[in-house]
C-alpha atoms as a PDB file:
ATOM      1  CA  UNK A   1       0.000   0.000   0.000  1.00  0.00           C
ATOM      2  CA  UNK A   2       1.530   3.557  -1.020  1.00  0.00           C
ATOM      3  CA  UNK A   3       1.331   6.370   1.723  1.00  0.00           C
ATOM      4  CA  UNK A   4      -0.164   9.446  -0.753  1.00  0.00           C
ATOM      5  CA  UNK A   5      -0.897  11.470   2.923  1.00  0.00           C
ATOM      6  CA  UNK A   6       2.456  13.258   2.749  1.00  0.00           C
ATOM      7  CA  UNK A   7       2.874  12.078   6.828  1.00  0.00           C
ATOM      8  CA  UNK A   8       5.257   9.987   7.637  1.00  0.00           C
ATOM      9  CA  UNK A   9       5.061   8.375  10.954  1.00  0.00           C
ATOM     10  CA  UNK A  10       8.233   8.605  13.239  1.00  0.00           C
ATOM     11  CA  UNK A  11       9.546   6.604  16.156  1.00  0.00           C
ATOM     12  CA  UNK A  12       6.818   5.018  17.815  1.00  0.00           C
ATOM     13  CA  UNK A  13       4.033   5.839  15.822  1.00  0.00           C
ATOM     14  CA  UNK A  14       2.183   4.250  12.988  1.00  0.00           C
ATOM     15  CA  UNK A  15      -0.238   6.023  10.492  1.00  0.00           C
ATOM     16  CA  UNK A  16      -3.764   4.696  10.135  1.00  0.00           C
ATOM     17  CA  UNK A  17      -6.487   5.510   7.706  1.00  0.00           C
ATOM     18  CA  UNK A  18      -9.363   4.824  10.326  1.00  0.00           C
ATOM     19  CA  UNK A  19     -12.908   3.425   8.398  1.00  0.00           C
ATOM     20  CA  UNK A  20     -15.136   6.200   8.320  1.00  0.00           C
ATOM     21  CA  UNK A  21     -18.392   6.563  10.912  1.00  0.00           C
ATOM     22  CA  UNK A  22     -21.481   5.684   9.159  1.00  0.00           C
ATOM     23  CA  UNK A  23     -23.524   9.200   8.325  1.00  0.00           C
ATOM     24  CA  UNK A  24     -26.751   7.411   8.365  1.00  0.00           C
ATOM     25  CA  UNK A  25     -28.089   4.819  10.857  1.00  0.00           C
ATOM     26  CA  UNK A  26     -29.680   1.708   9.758  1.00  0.00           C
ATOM     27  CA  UNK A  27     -33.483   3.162  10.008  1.00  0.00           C
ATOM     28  CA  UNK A  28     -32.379   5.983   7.776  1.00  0.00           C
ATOM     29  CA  UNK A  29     -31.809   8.783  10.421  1.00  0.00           C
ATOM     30  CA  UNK A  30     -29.134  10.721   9.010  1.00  0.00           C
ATOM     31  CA  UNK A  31     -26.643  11.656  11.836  1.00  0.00           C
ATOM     32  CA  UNK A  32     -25.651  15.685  12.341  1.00  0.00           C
ATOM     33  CA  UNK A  33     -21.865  16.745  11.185  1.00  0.00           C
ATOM     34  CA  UNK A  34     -21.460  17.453  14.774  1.00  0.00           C
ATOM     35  CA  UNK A  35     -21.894  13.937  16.302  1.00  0.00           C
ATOM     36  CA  UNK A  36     -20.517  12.496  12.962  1.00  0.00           C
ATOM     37  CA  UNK A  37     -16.743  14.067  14.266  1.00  0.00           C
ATOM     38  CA  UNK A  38     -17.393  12.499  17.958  1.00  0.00           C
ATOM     39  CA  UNK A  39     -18.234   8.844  16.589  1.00  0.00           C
ATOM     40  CA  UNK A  40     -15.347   9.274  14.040  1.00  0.00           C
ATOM     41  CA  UNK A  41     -12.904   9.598  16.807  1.00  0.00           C
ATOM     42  CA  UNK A  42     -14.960   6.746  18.577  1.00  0.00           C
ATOM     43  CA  UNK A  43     -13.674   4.053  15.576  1.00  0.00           C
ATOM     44  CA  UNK A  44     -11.390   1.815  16.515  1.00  0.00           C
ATOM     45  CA  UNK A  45     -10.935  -0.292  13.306  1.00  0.00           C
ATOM     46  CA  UNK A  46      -8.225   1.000  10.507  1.00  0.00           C
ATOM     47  CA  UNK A  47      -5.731   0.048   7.634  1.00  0.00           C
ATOM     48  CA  UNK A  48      -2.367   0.577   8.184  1.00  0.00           C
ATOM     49  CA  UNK A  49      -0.650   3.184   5.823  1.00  0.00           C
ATOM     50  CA  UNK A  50       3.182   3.395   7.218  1.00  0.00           C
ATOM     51  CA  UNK A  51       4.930   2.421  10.599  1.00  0.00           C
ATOM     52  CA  UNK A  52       7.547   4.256  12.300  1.00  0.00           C
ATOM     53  CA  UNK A  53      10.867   3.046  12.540  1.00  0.00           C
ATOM     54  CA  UNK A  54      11.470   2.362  16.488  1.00  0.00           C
ATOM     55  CA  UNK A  55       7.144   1.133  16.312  1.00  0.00           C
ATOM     56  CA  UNK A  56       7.041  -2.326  17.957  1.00  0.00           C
ATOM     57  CA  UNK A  57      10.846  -2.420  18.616  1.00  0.00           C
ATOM     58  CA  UNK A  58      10.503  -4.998  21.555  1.00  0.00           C
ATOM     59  CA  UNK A  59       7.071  -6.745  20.790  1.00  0.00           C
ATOM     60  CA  UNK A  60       8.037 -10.451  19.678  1.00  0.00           C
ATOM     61  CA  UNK A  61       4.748 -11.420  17.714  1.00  0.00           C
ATOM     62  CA  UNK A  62       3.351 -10.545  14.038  1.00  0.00           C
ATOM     63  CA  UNK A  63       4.137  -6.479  13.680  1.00  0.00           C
ATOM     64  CA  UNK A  64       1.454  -5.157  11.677  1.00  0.00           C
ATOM     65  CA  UNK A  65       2.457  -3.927   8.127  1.00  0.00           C
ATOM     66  CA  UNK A  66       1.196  -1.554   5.560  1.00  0.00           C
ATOM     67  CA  UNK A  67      -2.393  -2.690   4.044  1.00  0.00           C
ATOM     68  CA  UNK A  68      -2.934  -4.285   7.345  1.00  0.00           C
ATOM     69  CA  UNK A  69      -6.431  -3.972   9.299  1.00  0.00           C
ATOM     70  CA  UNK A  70      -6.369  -3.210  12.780  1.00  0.00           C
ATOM     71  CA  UNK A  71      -7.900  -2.346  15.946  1.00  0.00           C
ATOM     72  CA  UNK A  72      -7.248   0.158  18.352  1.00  0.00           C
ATOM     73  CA  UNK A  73      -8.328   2.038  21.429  1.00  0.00           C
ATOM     74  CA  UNK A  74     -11.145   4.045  21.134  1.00  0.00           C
ATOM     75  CA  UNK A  75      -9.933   7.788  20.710  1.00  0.00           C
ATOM     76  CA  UNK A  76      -6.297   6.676  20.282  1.00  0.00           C
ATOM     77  CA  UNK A  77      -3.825   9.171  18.577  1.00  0.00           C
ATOM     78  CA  UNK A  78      -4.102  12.298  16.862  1.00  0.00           C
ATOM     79  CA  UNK A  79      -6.496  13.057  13.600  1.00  0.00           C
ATOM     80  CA  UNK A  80      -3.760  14.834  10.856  1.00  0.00           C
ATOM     81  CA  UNK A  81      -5.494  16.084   7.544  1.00  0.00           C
ATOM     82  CA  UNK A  82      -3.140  14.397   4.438  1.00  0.00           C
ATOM     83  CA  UNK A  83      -2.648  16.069   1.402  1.00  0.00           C
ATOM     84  CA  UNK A  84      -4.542  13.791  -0.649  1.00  0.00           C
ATOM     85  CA  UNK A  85      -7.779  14.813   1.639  1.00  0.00           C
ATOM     86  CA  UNK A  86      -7.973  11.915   3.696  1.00  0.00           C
ATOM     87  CA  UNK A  87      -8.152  12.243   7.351  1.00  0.00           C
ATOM     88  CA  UNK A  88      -5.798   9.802   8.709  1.00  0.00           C
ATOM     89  CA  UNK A  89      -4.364   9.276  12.631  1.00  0.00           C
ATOM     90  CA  UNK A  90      -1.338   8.558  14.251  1.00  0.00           C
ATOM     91  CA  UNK A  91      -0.932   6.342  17.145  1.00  0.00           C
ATOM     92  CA  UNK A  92       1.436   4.656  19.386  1.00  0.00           C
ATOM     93  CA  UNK A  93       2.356   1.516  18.340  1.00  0.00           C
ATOM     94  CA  UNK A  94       0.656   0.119  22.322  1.00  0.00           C
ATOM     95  CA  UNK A  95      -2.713   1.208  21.080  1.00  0.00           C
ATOM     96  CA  UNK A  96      -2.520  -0.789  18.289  1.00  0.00           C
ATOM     97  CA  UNK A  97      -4.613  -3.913  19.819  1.00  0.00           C
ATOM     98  CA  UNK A  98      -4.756  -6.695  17.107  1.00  0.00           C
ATOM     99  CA  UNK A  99      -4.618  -7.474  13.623  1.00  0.00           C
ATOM    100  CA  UNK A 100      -7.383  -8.466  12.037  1.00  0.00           C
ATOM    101  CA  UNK A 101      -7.659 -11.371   9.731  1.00  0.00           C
ATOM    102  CA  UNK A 102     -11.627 -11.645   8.582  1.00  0.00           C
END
């Protein structure tokens, strides 16, 4: 997967493209812009874009890699606007909870 963001994650961080909240709910309610940006910092599942270089330096197990999904702690990191548009976030490579493989 090719970072176009223009960030690029250092020591322990790794940059995420988060999946976006839903704008709608199921029954059609469409959800104000408002609440939209508080469940958006509420989602926990992302794709890996880059990892930092020191990120998981003395974790023994699978180290997630770009194109990766993952999970995370819920409001984990810091939102940084990329210069393709995208809203990505960068976290610490602890909040990163586990890979997933479905």
């Amino acid at each position: 997967m090719q970072n176009e963001s223009g960030i690029t994650p250092i020591e322990y961080k790794i940059l995420v493209l988060p999946d976006e909240a839903k704008k709608q709910t199921l029954g059609g309610i469409i959800i104000p812009e408002t609440v939209n940006e508080m469940r958006q910092a509420q989602e926990v599942k992302a794709t890996v874009i880059e990892v930092g270089g020191n990120a998981f330096a003395d974790f023994k197990g699978k180290i997630p890699e770009p194109g990766d999904r993952v999970t995370m702690n819920k409001y984990a990191g810091i939102d940084a606007d990329g210069k393709d548009g995208r809203k990505y976030r960068l976290v610490n490579d602890k909040e990163i909870a586990a890979i997933i493989n479905f």
